[in-house]
C-alpha atoms as a PDB file:
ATOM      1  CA  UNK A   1     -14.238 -30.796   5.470  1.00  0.00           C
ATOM      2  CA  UNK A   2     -12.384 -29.072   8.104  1.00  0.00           C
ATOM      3  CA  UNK A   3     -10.440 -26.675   5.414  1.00  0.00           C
ATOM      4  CA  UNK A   4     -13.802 -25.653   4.107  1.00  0.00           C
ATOM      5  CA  UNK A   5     -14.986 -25.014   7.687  1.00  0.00           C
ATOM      6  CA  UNK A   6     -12.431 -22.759   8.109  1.00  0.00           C
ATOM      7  CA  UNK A   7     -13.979 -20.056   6.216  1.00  0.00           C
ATOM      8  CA  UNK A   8     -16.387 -19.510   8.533  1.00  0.00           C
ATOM      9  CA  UNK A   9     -14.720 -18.800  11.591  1.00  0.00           C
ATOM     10  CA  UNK A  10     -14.254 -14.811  13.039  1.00  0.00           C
ATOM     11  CA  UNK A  11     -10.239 -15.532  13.235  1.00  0.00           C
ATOM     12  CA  UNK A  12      -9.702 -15.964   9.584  1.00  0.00           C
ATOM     13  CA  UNK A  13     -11.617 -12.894   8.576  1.00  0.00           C
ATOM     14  CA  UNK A  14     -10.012 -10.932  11.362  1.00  0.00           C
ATOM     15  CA  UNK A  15      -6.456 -11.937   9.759  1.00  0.00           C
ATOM     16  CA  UNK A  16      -7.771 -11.281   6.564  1.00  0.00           C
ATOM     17  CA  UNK A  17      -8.297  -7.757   7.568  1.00  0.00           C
ATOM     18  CA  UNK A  18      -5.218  -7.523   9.137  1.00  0.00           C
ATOM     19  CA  UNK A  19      -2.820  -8.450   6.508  1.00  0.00           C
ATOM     20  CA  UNK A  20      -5.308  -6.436   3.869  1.00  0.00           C
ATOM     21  CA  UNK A  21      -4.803  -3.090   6.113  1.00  0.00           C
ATOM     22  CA  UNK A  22      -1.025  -2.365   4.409  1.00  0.00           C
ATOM     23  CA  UNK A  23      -1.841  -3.265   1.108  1.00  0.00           C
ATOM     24  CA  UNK A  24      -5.434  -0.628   1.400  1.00  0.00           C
ATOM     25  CA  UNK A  25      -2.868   2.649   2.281  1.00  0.00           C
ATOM     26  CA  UNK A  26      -0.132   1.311  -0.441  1.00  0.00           C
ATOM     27  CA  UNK A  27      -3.160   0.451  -3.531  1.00  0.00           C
ATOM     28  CA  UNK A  28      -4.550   3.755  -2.721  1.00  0.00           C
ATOM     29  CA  UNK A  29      -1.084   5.439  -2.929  1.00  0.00           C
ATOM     30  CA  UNK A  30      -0.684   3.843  -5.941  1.00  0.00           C
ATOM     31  CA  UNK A  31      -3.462   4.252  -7.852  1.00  0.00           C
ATOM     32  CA  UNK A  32      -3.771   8.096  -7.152  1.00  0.00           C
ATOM     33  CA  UNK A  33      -0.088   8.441  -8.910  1.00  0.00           C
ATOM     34  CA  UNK A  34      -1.526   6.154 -11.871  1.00  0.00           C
ATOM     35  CA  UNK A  35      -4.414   8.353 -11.610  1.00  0.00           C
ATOM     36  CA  UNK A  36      -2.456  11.546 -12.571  1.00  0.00           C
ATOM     37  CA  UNK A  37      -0.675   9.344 -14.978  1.00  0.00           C
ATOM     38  CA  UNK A  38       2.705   8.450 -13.375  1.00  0.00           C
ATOM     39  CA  UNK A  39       3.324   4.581 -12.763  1.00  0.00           C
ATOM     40  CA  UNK A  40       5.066   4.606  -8.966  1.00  0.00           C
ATOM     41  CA  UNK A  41       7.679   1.428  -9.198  1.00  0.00           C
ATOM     42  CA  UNK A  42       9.362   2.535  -5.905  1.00  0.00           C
ATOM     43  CA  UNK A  43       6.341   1.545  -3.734  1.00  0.00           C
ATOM     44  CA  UNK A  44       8.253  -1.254  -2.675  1.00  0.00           C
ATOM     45  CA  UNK A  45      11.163   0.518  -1.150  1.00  0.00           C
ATOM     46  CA  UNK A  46       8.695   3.456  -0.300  1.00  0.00           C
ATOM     47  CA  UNK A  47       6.522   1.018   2.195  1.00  0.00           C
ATOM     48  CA  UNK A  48      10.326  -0.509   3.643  1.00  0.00           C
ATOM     49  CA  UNK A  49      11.475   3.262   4.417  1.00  0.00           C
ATOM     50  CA  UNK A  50       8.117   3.998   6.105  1.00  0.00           C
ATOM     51  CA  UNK A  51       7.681   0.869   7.875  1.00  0.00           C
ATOM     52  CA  UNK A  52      11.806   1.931   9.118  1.00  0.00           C
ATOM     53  CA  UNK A  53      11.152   5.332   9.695  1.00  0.00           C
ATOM     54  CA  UNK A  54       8.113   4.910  11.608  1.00  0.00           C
ATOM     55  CA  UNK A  55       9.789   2.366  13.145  1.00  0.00           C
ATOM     56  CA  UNK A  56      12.794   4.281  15.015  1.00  0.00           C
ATOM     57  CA  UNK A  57      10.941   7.129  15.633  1.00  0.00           C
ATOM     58  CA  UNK A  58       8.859   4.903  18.502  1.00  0.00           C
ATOM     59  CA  UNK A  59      11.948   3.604  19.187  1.00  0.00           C
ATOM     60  CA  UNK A  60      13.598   6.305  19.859  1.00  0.00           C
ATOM     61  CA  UNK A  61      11.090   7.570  22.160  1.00  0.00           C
ATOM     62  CA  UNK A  62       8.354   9.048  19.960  1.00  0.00           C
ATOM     63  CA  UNK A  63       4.556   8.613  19.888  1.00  0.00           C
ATOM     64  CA  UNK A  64       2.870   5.799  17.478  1.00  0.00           C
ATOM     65  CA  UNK A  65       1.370   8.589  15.930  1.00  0.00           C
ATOM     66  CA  UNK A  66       4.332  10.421  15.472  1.00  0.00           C
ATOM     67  CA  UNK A  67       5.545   7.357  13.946  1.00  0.00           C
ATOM     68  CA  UNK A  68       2.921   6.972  11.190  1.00  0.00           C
ATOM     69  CA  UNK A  69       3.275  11.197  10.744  1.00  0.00           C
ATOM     70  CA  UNK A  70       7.090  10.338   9.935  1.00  0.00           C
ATOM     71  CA  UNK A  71       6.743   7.274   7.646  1.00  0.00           C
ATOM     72  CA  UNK A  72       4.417   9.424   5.576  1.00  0.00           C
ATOM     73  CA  UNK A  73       7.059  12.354   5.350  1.00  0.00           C
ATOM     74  CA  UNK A  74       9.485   9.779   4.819  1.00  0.00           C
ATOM     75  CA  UNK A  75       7.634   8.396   1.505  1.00  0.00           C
ATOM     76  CA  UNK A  76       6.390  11.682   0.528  1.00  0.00           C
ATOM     77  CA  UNK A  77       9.874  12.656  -0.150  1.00  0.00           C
ATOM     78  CA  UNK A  78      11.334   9.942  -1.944  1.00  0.00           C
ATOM     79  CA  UNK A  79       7.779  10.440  -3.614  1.00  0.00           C
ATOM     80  CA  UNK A  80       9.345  13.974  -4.920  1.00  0.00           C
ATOM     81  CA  UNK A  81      12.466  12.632  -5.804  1.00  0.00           C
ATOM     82  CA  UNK A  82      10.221  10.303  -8.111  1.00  0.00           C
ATOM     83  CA  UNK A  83       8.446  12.723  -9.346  1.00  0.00           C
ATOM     84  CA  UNK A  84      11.136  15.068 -10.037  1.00  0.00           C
ATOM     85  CA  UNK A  85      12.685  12.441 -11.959  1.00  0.00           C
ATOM     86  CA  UNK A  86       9.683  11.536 -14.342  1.00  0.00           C
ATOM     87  CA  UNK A  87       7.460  14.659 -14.819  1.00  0.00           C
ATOM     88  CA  UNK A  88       9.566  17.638 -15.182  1.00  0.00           C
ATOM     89  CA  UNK A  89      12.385  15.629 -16.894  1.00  0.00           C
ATOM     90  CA  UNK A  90      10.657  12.777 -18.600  1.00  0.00           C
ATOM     91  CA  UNK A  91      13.021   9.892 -17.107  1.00  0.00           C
ATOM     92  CA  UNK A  92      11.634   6.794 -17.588  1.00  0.00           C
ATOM     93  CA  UNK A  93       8.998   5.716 -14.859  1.00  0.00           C
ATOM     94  CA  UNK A  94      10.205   2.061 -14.859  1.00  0.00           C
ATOM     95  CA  UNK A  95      13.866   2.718 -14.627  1.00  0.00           C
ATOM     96  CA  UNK A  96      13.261   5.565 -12.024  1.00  0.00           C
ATOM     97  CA  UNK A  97      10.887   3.522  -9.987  1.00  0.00           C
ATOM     98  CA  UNK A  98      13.251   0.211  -9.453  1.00  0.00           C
ATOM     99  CA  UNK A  99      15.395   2.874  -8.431  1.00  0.00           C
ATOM    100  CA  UNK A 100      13.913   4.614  -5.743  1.00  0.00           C
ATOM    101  CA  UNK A 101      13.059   1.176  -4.661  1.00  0.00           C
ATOM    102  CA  UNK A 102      16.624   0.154  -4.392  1.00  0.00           C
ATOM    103  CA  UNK A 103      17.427   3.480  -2.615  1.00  0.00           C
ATOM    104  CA  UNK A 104      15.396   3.567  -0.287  1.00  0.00           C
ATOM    105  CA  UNK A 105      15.510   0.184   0.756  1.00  0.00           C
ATOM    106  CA  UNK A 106      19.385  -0.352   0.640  1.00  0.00           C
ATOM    107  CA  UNK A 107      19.208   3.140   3.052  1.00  0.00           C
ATOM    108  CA  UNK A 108      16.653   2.039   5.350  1.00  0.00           C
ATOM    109  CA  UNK A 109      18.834  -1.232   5.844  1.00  0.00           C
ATOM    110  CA  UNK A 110      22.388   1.221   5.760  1.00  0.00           C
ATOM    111  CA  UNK A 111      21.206   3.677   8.644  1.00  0.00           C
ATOM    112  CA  UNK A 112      19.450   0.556  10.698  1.00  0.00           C
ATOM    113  CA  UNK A 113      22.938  -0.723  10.441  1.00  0.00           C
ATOM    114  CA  UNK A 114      24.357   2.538  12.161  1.00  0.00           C
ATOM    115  CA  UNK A 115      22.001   3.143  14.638  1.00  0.00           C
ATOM    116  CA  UNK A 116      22.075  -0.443  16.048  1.00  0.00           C
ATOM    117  CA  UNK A 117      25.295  -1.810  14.932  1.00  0.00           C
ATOM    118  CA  UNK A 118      25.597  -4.433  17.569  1.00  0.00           C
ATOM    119  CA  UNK A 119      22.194  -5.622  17.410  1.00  0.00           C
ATOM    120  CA  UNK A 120      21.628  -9.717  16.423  1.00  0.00           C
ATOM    121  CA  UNK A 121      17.510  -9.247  17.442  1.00  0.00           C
ATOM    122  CA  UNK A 122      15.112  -6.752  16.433  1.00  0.00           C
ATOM    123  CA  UNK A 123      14.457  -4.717  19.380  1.00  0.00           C
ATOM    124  CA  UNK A 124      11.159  -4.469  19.977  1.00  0.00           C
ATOM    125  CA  UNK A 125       8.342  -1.368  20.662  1.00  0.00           C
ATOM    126  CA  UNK A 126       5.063  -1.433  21.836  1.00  0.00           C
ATOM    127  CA  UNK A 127       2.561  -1.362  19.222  1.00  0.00           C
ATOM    128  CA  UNK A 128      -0.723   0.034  18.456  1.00  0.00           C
ATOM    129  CA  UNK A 129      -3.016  -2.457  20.211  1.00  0.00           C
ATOM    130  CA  UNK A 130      -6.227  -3.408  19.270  1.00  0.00           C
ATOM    131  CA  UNK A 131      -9.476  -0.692  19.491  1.00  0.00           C
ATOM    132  CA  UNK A 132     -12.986  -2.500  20.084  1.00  0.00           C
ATOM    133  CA  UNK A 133     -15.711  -0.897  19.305  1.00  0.00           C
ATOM    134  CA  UNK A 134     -18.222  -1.185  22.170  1.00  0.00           C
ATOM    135  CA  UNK A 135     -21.334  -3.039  20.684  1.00  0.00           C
ATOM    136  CA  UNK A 136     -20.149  -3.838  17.155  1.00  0.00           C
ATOM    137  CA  UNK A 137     -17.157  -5.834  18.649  1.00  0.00           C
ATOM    138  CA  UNK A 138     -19.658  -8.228  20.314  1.00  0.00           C
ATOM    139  CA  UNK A 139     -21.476  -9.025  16.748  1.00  0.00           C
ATOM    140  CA  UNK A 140     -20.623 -12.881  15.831  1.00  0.00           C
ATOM    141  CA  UNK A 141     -18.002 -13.033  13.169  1.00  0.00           C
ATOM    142  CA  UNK A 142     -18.428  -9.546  11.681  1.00  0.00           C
ATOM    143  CA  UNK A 143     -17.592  -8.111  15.067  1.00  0.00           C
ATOM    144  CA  UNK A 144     -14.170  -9.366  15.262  1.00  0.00           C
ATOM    145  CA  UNK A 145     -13.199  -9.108  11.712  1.00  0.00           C
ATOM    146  CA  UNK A 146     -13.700  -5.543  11.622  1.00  0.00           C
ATOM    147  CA  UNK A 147     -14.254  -4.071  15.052  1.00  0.00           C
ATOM    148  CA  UNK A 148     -11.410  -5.799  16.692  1.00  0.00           C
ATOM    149  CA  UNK A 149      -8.690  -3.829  14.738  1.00  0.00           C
ATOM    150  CA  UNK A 150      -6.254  -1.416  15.576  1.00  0.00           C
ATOM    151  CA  UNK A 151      -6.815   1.990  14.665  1.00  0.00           C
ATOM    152  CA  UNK A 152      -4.554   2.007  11.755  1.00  0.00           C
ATOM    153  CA  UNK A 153      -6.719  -0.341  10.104  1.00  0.00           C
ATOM    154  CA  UNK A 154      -9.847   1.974  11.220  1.00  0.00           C
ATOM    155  CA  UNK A 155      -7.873   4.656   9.389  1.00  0.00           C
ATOM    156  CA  UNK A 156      -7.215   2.381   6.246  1.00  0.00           C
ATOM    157  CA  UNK A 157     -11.144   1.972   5.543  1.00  0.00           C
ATOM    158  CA  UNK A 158     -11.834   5.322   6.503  1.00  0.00           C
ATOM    159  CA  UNK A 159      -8.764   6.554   3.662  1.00  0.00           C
ATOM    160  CA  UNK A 160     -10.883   4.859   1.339  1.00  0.00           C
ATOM    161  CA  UNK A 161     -13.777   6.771   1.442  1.00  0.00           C
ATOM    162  CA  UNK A 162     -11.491  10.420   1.484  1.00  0.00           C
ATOM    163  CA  UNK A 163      -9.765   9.209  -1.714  1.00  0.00           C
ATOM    164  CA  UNK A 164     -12.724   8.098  -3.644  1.00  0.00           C
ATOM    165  CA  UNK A 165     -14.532  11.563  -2.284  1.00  0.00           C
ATOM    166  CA  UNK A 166     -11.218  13.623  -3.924  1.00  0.00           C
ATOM    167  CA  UNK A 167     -10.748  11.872  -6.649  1.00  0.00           C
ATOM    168  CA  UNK A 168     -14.657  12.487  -7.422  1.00  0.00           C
ATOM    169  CA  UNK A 169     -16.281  15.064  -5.568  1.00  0.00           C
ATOM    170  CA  UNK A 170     -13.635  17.465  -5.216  1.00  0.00           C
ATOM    171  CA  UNK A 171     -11.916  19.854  -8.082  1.00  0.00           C
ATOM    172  CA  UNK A 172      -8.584  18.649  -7.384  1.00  0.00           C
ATOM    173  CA  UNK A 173      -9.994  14.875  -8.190  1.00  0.00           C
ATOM    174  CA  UNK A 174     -11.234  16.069 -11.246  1.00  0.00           C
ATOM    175  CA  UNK A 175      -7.502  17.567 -11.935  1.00  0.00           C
ATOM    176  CA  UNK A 176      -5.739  14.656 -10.918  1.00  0.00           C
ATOM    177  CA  UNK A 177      -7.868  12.081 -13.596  1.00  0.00           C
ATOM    178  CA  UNK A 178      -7.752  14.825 -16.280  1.00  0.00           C
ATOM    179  CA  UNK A 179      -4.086  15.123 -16.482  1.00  0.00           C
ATOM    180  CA  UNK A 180      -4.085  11.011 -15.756  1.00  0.00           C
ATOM    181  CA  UNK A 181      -6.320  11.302 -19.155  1.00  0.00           C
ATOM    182  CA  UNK A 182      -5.480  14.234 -21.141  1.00  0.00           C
ATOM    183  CA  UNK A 183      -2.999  16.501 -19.969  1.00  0.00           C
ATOM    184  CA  UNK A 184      -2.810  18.651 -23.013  1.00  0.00           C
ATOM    185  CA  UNK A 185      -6.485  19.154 -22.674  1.00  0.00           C
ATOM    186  CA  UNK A 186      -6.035  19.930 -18.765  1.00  0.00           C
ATOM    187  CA  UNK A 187      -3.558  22.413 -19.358  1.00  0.00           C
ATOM    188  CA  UNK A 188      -5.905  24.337 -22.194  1.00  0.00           C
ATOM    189  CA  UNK A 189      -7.988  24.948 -19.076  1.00  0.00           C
ATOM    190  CA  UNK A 190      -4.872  26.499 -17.287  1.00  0.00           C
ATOM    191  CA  UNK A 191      -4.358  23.565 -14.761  1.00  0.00           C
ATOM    192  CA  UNK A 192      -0.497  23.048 -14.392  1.00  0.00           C
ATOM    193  CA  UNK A 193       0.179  19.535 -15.465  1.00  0.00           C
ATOM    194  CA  UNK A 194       3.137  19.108 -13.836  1.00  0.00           C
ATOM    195  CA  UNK A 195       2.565  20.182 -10.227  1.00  0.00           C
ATOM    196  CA  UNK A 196      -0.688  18.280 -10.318  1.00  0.00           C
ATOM    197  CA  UNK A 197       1.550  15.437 -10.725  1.00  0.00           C
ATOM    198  CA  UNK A 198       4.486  16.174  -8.697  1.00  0.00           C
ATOM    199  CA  UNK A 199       1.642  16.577  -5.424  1.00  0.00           C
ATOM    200  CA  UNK A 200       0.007  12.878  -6.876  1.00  0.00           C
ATOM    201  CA  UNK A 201       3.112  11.493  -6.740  1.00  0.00           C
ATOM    202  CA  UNK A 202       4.003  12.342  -3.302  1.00  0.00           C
ATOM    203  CA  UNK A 203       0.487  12.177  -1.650  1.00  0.00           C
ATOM    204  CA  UNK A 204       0.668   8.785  -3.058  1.00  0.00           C
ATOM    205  CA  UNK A 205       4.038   8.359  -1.601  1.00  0.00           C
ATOM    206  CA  UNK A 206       2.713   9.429   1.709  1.00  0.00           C
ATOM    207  CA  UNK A 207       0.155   6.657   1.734  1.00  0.00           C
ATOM    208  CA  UNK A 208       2.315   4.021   0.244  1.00  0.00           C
ATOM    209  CA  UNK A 209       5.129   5.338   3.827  1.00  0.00           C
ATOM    210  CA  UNK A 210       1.898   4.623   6.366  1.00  0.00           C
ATOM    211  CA  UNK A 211       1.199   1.517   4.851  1.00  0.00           C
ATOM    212  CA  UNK A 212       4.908   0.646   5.369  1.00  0.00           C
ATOM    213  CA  UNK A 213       4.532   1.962   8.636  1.00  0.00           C
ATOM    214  CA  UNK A 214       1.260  -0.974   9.601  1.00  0.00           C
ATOM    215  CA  UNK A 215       4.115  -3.599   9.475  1.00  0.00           C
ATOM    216  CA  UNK A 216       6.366  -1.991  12.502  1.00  0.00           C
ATOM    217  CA  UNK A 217       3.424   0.080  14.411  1.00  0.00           C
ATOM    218  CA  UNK A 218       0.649  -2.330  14.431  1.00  0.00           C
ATOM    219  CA  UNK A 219       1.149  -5.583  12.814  1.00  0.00           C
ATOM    220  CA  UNK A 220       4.292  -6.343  14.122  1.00  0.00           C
ATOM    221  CA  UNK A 221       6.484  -4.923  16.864  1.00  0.00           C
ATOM    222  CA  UNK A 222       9.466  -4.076  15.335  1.00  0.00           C
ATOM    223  CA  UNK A 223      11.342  -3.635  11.880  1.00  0.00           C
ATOM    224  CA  UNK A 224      13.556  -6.521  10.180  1.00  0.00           C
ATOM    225  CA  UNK A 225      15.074  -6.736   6.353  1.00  0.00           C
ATOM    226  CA  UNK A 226      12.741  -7.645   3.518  1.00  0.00           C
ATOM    227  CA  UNK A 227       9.979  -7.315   5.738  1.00  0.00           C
ATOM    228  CA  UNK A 228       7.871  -5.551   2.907  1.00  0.00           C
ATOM    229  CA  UNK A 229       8.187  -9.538   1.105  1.00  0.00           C
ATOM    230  CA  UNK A 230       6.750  -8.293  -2.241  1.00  0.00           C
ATOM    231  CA  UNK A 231       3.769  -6.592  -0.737  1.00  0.00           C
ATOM    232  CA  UNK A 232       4.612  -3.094  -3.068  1.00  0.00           C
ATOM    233  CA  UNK A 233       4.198  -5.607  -6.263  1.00  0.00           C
ATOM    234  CA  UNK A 234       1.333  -6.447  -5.307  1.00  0.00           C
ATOM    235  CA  UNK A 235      -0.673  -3.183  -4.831  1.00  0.00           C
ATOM    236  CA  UNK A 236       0.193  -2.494  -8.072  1.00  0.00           C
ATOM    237  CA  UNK A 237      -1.324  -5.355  -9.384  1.00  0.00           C
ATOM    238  CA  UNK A 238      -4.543  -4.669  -7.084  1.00  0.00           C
ATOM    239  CA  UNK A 239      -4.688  -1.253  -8.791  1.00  0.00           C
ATOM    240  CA  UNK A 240      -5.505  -2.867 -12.103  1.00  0.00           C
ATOM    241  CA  UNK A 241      -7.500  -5.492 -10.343  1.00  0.00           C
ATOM    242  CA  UNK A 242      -9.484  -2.711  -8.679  1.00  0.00           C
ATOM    243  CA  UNK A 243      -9.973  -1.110 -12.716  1.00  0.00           C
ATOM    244  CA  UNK A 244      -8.151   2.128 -10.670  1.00  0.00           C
ATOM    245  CA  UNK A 245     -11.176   2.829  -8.460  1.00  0.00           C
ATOM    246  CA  UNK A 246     -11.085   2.861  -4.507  1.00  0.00           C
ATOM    247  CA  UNK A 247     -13.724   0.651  -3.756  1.00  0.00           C
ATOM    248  CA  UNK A 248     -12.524  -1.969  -5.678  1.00  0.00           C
ATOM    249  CA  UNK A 249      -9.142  -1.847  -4.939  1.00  0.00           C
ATOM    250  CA  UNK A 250     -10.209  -2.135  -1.463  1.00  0.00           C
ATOM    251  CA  UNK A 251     -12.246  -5.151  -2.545  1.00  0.00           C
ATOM    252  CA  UNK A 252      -9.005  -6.703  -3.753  1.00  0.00           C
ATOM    253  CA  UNK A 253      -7.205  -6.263  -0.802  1.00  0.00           C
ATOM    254  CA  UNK A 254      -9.442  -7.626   1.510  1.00  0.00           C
ATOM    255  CA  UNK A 255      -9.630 -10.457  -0.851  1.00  0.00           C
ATOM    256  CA  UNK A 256      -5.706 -11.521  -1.136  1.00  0.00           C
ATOM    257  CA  UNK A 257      -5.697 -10.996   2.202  1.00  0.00           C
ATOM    258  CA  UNK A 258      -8.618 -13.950   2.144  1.00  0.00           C
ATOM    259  CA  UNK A 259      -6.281 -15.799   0.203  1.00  0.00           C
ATOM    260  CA  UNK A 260      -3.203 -15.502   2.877  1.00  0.00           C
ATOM    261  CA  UNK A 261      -4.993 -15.841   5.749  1.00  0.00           C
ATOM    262  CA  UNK A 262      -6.386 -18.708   4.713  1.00  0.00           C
ATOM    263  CA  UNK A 263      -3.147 -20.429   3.236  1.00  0.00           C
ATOM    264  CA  UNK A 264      -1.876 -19.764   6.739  1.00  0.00           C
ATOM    265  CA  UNK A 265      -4.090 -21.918   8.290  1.00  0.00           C
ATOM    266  CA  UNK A 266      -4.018 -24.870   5.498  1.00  0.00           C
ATOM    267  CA  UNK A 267      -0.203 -25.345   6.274  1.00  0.00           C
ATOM    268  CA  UNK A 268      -1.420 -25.909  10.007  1.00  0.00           C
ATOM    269  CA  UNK A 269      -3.947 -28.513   8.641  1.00  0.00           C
ATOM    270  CA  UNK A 270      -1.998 -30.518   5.963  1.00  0.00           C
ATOM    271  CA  UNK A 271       1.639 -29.183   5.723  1.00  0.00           C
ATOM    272  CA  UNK A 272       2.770 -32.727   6.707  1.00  0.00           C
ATOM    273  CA  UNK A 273       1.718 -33.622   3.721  1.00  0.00           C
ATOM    274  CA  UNK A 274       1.918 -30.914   1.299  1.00  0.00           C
ATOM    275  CA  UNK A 275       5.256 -28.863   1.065  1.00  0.00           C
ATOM    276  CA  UNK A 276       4.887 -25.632   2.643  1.00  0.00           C
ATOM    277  CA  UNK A 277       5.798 -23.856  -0.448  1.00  0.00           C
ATOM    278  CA  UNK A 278       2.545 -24.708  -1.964  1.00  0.00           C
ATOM    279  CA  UNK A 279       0.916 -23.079   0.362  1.00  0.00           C
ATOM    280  CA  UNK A 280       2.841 -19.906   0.156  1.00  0.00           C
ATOM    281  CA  UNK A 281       2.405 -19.369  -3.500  1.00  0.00           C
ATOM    282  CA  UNK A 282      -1.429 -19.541  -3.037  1.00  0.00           C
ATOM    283  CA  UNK A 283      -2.579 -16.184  -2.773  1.00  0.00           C
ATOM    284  CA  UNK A 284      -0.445 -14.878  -5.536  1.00  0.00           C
ATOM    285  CA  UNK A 285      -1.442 -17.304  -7.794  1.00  0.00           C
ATOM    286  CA  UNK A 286      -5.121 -16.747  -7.083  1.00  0.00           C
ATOM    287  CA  UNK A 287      -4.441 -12.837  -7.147  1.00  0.00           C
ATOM    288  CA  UNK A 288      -2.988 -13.531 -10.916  1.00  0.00           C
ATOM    289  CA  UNK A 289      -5.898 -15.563 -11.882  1.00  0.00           C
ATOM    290  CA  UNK A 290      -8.308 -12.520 -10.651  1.00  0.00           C
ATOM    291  CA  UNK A 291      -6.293 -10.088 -12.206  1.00  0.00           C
ATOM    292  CA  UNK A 292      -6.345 -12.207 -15.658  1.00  0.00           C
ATOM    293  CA  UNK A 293     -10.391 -11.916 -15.476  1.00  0.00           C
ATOM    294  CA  UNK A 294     -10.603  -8.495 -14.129  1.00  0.00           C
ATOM    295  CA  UNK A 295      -7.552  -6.703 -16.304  1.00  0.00           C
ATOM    296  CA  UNK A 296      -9.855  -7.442 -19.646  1.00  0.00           C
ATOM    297  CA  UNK A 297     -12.803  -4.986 -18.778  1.00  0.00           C
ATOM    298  CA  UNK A 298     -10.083  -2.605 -17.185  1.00  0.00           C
ATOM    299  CA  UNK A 299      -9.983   1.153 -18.557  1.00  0.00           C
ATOM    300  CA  UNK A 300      -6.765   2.255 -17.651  1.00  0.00           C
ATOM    301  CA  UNK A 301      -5.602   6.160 -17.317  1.00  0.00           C
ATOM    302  CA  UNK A 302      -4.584   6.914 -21.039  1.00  0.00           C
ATOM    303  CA  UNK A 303      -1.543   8.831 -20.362  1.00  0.00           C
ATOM    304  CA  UNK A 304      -0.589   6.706 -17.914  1.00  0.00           C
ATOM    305  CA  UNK A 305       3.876   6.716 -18.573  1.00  0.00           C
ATOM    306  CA  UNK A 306       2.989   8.999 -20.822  1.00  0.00           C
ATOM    307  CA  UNK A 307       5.941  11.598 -20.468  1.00  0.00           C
ATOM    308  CA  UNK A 308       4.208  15.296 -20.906  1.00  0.00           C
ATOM    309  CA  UNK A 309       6.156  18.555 -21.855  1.00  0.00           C
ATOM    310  CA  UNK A 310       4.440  21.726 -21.610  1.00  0.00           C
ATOM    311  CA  UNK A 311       3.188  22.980 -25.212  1.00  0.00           C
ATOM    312  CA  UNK A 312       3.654  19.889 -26.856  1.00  0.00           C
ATOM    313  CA  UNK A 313       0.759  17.664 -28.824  1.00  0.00           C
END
């Protein structure tokens, strides 16, 4: 009875947020690449050298903003080394991607190395702290699920609502799902396929690097290896869950981060008795079963790794 009472307390749906905020920037980075057709492997890596960057840039005596500014530069650019890779020469996205994930992982861990070779403890920063919102934040439950956060996780909802807007309000939107779609039909209109991707690819990149950036600037207080644990993997999973559409991708986020938050709190209740690893393997196997039921009615981007060459049919 008590792990079903659980579900209704403010501190579960405040960590649900929490943990959801990374995954919102990364699934929205994500699915705007898929969107213009180009599957993004290297989100993985991408979020590691953002949550890094961002990292030592505080740490080296920057401002938190600065930090996020730099962890979005930071994936935007291995975001145009991915791109330059799989739209102009046709290299192939999954090969590419795993690739740009090693890189910029193994480099984020190589220059952390250098910069603090003598270092047995992640030094720590001070993070983003928490933002109430005066009124809301006094609202039972709802109030400290959502109006508790810190303003990276303000920004995260509020990135929602500017991609969806873009993607369908805005001409550049319409460009991005046309060449996603048809890019021999987009370019018969005179839009240029290929730098419609290449920018995708690295605004994408930009959002996957701030999401990276959540981990060291606001969830936790400093950077450590394999930090990331699988979270890239999983936004691309939530992009199909979310049938490539904001909204639902942010429904999806919100709820594996359900899922983890509440795992959390079931090892504290019967991990004497259960093995912990149970636990752990909760949310993903609950995030499969959703994406099992919600992949069949899914209309993906049909040139999605779709290599295009300009003047062919």
């Amino acid at each position: 009875m008590e792990a079903f009472e659980i579900l209704f307390t403010a501190s579960i749906w405040a960590a649900a947020v929490r943990i959801a905020s990374p995954l919102i920037f990364a699934t929205l980075g994500e699915l705007i690449c898929e969107r213009a057709g180009v599957l993004n492997l290297g989100i993985e890596g991408i979020m590691t050298v953002g949550a890094f960057t961002g990292w030592l840039t505080v740490y080296l005596g920057g401002d938190l903003w600065l930090g996020v500014f730099v962890a979005a530069m930071a994936g935007g650019m291995f975001g145009l080394l991915h791109a330059f890779l799989v739209v102009p020469l046709g290299l192939s996205q999954h090969v590419t991607g795993i690739g740009i994930t090693l890189l910029a992982a193994s480099l984020s861990y190589y220059v952390y190395r250098l910069v603090l070779p003598e270092v047995t403890s992640p030094p720590k920063i001070e993070p983003f702290q928490p933002l109430h919102i005066p009124g809301l934040s006094e609202i039972p439950v709802i109030g400290e699920a959502l109006f508790r956060q810190t303003p990276l996780t303000y920004l995260a909802f509020l990135m929602v609502g500017v991609v969806a807007w873009v993607l369908y309000k805005m001409p550049i939107g319409l460009a991005i799902r046309t060449v996603g779609e048809n890019p021999a039909a987009a370019e018969a209109q005179g839009i240029n396929v290929i730098a419609v991707r290449m920018g995708a690819v690295m605004a994408g990149s930009a959002l996957m690097g701030i999401g990276g950036s959540f981990l060291t600037l606001s969830a936790f207080n400093s950077f450590f290896f394999e930090m990331v644990n699988g979270r890239g993997w999983i936004c691309i999973a939530l992009v199909v869950f979310g049938s490539w559409r904001p909204g639902k991708a942010l429904l999806g986020a919100l709820l594996f981060g359900a899922f983890d938050a509440y795992q959390l709190r079931l090892q504290q209740l019967a991990g004497a008795f259960v093995p912990y690893q149970v636990f752990l393997m909760m949310p993903f196997v609950l995030s499969i079963i959703a994406l099992i039921v919600m992949s069949r009615r899914a209309a993906y981007p049909r040139a999605l790794m779709a290599p295009y060459r300009k003047g062919e049919r």
